[in-house]
PDB file of N, CA and C in Angstrom:
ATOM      1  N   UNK A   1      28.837  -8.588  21.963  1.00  0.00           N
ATOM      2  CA  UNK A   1      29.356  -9.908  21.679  1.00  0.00           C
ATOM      3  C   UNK A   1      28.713 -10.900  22.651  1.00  0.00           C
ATOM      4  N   UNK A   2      28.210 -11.970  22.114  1.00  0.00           N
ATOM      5  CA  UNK A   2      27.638 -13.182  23.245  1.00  0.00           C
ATOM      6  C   UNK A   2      28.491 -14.045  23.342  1.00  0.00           C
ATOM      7  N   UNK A   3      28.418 -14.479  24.444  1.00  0.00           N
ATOM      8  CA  UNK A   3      29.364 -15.700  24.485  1.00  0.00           C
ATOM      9  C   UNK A   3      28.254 -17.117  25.399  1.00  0.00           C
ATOM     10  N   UNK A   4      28.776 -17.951  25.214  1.00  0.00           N
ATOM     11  CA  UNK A   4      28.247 -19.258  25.941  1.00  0.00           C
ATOM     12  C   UNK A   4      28.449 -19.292  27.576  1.00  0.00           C
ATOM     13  N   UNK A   5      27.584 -19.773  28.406  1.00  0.00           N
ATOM     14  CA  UNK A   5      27.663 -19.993  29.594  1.00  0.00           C
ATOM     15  C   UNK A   5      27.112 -21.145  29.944  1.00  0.00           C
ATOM     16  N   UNK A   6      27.940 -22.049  30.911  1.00  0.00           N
ATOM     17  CA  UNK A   6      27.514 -22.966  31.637  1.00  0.00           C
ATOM     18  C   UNK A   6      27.111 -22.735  33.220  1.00  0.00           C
ATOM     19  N   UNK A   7      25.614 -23.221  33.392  1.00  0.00           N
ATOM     20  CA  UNK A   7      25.350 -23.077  34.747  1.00  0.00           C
ATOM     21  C   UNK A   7      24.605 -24.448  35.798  1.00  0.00           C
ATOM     22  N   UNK A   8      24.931 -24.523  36.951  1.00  0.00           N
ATOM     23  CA  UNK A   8      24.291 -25.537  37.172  1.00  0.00           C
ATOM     24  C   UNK A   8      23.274 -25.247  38.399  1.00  0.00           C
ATOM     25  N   UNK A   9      22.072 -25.750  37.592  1.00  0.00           N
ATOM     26  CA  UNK A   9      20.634 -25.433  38.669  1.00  0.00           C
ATOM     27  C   UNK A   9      19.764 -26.554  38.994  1.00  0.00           C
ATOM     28  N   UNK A  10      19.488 -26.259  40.405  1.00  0.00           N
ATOM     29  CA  UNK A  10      18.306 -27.280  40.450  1.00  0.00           C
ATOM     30  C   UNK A  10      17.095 -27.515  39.425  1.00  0.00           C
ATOM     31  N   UNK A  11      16.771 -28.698  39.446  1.00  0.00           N
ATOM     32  CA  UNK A  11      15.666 -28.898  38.196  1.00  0.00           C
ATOM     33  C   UNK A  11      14.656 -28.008  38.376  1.00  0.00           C
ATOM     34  N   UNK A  12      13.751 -28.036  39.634  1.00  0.00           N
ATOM     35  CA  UNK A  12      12.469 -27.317  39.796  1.00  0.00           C
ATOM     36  C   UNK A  12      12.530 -25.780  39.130  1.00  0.00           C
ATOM     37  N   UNK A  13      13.956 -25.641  39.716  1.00  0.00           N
ATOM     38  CA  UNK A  13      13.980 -23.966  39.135  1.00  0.00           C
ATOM     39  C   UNK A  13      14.754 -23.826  37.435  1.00  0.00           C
ATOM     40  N   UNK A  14      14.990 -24.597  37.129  1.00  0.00           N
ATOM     41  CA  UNK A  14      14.470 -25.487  35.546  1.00  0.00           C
ATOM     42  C   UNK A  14      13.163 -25.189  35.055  1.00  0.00           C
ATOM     43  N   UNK A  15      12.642 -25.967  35.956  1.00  0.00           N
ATOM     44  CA  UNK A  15      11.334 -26.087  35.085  1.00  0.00           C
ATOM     45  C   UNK A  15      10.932 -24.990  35.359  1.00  0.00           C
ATOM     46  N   UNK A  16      10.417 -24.135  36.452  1.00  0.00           N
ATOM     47  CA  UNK A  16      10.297 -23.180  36.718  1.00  0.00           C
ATOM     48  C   UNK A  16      10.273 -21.787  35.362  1.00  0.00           C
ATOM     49  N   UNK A  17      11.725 -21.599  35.332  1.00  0.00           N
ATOM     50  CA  UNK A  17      12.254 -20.621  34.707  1.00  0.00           C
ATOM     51  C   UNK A  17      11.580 -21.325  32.931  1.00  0.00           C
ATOM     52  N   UNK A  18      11.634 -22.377  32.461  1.00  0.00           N
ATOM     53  CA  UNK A  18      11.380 -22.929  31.315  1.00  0.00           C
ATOM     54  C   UNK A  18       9.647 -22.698  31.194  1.00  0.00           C
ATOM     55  N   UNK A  19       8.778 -22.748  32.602  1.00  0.00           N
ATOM     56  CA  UNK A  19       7.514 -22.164  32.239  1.00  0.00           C
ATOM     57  C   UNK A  19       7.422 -20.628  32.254  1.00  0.00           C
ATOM     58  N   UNK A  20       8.203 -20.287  32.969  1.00  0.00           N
ATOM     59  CA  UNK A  20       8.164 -18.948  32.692  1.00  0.00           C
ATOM     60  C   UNK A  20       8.441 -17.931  31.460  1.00  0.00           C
ATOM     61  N   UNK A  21       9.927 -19.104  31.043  1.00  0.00           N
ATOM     62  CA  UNK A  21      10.331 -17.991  29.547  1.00  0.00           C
ATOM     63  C   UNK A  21       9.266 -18.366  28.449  1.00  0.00           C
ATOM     64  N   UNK A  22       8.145 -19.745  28.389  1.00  0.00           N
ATOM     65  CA  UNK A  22       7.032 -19.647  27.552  1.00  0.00           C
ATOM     66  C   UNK A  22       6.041 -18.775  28.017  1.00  0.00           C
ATOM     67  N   UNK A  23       5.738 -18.980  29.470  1.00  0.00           N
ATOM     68  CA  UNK A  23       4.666 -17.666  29.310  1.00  0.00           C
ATOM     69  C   UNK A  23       4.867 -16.187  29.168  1.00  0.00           C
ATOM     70  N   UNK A  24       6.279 -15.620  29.158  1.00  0.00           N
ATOM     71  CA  UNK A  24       6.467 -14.367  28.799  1.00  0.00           C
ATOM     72  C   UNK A  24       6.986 -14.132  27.257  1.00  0.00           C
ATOM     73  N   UNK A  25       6.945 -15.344  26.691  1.00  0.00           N
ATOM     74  CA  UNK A  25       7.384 -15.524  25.517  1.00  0.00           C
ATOM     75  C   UNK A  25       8.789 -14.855  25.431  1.00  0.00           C
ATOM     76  N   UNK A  26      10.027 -15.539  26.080  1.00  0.00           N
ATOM     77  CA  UNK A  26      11.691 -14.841  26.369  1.00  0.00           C
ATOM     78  C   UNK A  26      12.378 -16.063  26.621  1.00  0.00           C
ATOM     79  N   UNK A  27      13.207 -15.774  26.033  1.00  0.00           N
ATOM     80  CA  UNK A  27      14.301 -16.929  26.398  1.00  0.00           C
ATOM     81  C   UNK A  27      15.275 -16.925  27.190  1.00  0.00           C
ATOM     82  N   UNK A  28      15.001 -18.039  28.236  1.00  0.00           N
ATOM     83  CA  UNK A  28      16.237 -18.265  29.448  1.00  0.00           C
ATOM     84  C   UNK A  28      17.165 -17.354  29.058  1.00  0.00           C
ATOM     85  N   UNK A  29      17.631 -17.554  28.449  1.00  0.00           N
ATOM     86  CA  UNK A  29      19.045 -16.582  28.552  1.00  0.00           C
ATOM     87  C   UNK A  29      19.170 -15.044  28.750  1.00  0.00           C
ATOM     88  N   UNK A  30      18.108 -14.705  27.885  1.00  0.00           N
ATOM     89  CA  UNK A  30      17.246 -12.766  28.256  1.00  0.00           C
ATOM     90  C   UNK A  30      16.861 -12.681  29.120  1.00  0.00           C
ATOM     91  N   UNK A  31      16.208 -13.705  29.930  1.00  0.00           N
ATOM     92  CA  UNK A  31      15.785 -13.143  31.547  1.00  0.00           C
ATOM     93  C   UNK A  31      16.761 -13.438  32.311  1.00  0.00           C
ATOM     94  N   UNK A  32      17.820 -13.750  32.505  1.00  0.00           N
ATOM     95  CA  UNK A  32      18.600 -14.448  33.431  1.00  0.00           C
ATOM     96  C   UNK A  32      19.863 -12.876  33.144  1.00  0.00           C
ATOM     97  N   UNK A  33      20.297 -12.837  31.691  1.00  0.00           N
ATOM     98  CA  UNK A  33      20.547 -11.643  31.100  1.00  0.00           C
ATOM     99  C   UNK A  33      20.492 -10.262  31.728  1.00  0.00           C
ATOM    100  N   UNK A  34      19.050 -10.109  31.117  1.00  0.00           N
ATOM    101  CA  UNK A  34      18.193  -8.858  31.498  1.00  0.00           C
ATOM    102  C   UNK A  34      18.293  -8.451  33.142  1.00  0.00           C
ATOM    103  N   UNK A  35      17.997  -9.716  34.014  1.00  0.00           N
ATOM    104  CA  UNK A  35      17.678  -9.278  35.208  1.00  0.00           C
ATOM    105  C   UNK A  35      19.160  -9.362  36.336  1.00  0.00           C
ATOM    106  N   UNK A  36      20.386 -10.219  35.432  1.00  0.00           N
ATOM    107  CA  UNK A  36      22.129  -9.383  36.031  1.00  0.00           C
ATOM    108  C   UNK A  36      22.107  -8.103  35.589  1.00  0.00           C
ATOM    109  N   UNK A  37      21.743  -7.904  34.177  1.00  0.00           N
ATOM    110  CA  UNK A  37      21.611  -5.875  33.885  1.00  0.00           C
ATOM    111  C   UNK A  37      21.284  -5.127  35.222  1.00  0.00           C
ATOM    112  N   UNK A  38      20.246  -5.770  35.407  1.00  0.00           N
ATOM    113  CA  UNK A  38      19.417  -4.944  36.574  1.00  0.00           C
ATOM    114  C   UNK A  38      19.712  -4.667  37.825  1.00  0.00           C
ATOM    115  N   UNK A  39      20.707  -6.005  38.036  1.00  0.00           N
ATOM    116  CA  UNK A  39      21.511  -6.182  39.388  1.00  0.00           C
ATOM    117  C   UNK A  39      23.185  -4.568  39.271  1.00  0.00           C
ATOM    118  N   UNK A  40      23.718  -5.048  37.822  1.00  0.00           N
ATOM    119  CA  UNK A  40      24.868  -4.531  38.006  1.00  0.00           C
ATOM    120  C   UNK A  40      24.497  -2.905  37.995  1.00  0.00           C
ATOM    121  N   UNK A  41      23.245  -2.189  37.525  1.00  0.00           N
ATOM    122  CA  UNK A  41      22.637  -0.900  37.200  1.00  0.00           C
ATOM    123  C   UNK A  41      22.630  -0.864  38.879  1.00  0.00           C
ATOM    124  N   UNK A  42      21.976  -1.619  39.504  1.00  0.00           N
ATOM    125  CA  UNK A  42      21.480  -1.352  41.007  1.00  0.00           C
ATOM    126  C   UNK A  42      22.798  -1.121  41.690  1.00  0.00           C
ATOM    127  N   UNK A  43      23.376  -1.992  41.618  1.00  0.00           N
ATOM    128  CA  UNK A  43      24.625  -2.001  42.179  1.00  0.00           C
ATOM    129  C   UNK A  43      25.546  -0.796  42.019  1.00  0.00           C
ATOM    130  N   UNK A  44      25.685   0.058  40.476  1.00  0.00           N
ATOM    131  CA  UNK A  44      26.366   1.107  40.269  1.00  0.00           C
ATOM    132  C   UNK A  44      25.839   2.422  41.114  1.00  0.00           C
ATOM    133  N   UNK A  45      24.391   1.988  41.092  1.00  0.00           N
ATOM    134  CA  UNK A  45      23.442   2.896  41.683  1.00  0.00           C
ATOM    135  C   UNK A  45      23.127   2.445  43.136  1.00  0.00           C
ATOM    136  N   UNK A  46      23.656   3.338  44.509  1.00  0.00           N
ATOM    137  CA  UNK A  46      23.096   2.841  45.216  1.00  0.00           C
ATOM    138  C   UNK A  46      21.551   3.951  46.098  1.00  0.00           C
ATOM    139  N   UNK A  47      21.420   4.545  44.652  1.00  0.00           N
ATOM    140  CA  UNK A  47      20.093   5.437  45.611  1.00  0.00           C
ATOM    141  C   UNK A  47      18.836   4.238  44.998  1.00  0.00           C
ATOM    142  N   UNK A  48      18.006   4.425  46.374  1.00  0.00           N
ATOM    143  CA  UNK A  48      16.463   3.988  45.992  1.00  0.00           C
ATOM    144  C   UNK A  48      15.615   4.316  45.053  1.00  0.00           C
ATOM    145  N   UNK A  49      15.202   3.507  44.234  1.00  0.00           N
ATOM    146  CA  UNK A  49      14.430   3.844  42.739  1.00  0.00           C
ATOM    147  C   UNK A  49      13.122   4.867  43.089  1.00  0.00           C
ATOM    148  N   UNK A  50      12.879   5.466  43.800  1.00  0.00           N
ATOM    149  CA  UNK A  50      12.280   6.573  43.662  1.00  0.00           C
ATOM    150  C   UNK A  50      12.747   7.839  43.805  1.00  0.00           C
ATOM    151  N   UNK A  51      14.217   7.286  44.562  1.00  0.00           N
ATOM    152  CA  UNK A  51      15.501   9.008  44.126  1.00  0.00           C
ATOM    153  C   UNK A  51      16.134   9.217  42.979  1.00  0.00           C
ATOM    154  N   UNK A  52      16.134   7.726  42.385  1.00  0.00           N
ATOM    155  CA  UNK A  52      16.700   7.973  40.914  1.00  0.00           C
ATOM    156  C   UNK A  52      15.816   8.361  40.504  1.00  0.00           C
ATOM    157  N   UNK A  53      14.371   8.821  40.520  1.00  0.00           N
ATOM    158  CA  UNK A  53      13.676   8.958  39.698  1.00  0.00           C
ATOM    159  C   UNK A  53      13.472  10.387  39.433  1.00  0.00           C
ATOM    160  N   UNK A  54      13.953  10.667  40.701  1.00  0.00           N
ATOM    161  CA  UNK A  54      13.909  12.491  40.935  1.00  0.00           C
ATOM    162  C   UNK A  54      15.780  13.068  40.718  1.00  0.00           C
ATOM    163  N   UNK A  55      16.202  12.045  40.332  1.00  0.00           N
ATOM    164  CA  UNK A  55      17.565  12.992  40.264  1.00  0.00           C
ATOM    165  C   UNK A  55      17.784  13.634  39.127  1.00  0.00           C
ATOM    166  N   UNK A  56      18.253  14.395  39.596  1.00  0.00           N
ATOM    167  CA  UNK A  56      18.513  15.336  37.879  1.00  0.00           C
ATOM    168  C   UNK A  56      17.516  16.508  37.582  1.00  0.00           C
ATOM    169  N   UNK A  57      16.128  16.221  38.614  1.00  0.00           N
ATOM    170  CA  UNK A  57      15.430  16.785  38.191  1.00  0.00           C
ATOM    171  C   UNK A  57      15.567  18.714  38.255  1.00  0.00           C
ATOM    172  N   UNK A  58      16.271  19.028  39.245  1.00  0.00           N
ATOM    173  CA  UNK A  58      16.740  20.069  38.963  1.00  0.00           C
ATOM    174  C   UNK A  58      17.804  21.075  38.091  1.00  0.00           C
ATOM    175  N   UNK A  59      18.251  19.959  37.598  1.00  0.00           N
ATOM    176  CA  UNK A  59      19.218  20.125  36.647  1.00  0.00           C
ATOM    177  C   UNK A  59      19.363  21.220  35.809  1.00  0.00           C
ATOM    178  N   UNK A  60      20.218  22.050  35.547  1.00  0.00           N
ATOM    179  CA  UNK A  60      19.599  23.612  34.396  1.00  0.00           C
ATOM    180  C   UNK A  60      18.537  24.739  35.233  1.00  0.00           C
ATOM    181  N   UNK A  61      18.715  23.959  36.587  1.00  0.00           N
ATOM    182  CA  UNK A  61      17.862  25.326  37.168  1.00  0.00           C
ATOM    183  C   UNK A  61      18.575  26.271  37.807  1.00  0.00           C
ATOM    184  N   UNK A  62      18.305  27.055  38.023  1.00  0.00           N
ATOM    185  CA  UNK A  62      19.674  28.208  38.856  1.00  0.00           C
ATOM    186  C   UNK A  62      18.167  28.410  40.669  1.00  0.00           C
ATOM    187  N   UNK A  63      19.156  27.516  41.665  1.00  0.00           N
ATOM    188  CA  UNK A  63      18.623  27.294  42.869  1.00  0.00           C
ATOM    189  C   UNK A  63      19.319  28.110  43.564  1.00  0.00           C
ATOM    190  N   UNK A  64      18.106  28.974  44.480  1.00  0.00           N
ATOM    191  CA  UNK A  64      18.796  29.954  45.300  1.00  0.00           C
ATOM    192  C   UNK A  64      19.852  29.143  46.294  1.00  0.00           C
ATOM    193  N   UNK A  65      20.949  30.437  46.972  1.00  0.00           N
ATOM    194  CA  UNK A  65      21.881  29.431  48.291  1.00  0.00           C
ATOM    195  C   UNK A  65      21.231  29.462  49.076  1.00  0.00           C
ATOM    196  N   UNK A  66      21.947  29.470  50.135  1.00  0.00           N
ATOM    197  CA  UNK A  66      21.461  28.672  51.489  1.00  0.00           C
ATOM    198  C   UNK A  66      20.575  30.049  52.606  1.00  0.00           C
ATOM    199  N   UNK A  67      21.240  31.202  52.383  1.00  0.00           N
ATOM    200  CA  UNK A  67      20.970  32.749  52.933  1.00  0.00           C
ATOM    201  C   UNK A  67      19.551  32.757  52.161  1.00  0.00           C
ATOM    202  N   UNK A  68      19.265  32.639  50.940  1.00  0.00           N
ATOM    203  CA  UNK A  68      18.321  33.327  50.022  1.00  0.00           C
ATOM    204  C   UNK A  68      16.835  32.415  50.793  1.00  0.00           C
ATOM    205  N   UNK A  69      17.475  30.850  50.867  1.00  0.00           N
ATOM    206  CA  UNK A  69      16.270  29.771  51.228  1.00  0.00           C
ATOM    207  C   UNK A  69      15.595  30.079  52.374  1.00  0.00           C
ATOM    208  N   UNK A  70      16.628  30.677  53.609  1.00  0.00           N
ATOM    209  CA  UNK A  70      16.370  31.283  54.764  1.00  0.00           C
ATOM    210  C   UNK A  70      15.643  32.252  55.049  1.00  0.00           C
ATOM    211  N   UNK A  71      16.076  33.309  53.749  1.00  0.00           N
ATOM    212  CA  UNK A  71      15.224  34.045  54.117  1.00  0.00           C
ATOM    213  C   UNK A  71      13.865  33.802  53.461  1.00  0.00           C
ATOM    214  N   UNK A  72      13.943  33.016  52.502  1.00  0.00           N
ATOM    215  CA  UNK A  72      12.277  33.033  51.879  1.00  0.00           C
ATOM    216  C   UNK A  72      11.518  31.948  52.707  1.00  0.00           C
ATOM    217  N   UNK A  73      12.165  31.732  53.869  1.00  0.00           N
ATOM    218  CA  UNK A  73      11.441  30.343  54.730  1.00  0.00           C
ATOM    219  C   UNK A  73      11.011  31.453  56.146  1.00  0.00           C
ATOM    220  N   UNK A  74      11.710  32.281  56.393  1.00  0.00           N
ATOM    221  CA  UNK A  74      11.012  33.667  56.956  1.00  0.00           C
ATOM    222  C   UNK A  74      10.279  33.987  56.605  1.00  0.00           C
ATOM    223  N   UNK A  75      10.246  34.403  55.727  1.00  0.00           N
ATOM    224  CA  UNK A  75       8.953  35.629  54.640  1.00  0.00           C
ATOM    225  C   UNK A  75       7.923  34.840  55.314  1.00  0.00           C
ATOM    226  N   UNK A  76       7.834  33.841  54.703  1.00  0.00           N
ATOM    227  CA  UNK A  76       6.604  32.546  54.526  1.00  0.00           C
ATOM    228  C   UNK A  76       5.856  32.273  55.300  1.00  0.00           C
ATOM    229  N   UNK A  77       6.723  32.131  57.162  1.00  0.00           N
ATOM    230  CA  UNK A  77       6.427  31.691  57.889  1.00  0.00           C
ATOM    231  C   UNK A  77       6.447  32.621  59.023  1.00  0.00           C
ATOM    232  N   UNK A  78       6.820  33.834  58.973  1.00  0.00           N
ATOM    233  CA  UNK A  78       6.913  35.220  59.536  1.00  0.00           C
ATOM    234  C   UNK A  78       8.016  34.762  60.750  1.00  0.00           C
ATOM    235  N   UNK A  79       8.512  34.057  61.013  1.00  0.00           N
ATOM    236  CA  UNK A  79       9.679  33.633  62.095  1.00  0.00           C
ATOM    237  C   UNK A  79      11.111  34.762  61.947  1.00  0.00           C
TER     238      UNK A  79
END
C-alpha cells in the first residue's frame, strides 16, 4: 500500500536528488524509498556486509565439535 508523504528539504538537495532521479532514470520517491529499505535491512542486521555474505554458508553441513577440531589441528600441525 503507498501512501503520501510530506517532506521538507533544502533546495540544493532538491535539485540535487531531481538530477539524479533523471540520470538514473527513478523517481524521487524509489530512491528515497529504496535506500530507508536499506537503512531498516541494515539496522535489523547488525553484521558487516561481508558476514552476511558468508552466513548461512554452512548451513546443512554436519561440522565436527570442538574435541574432533582439536584434534585435526594436531594431526596437521604435529603439536
Amino acid at each position: 500500500m503507498c501512501e503520501n508523504l510530506i517532506l521538507s528539504i533544502d533546495s540544493a538537495v532538491i535539485q540535487f536528488a531531481s538530477d539524479f532521479s533523471r540520470k538514473i532514470n527513478k523517481p524521487i520517491s524509489r530512491i528515497i524509498e529504496d535506500y530507508l529499505i536499506e537503512l531498516k535491512e541494515k539496522d535489523s542486521n547488525d553484521l558487516p556486509q561481508d558476514l552476511q555474505e558468508l552466513y548461512g554458508i554452512f548451513e546443512g553441513i554436519e561440522t565436527p565439535d570442538k574435541k574432533e577440531f582439536k584434534r585435526m589441528f594436531h594431526e596437521k600441525h604435529g603439536n
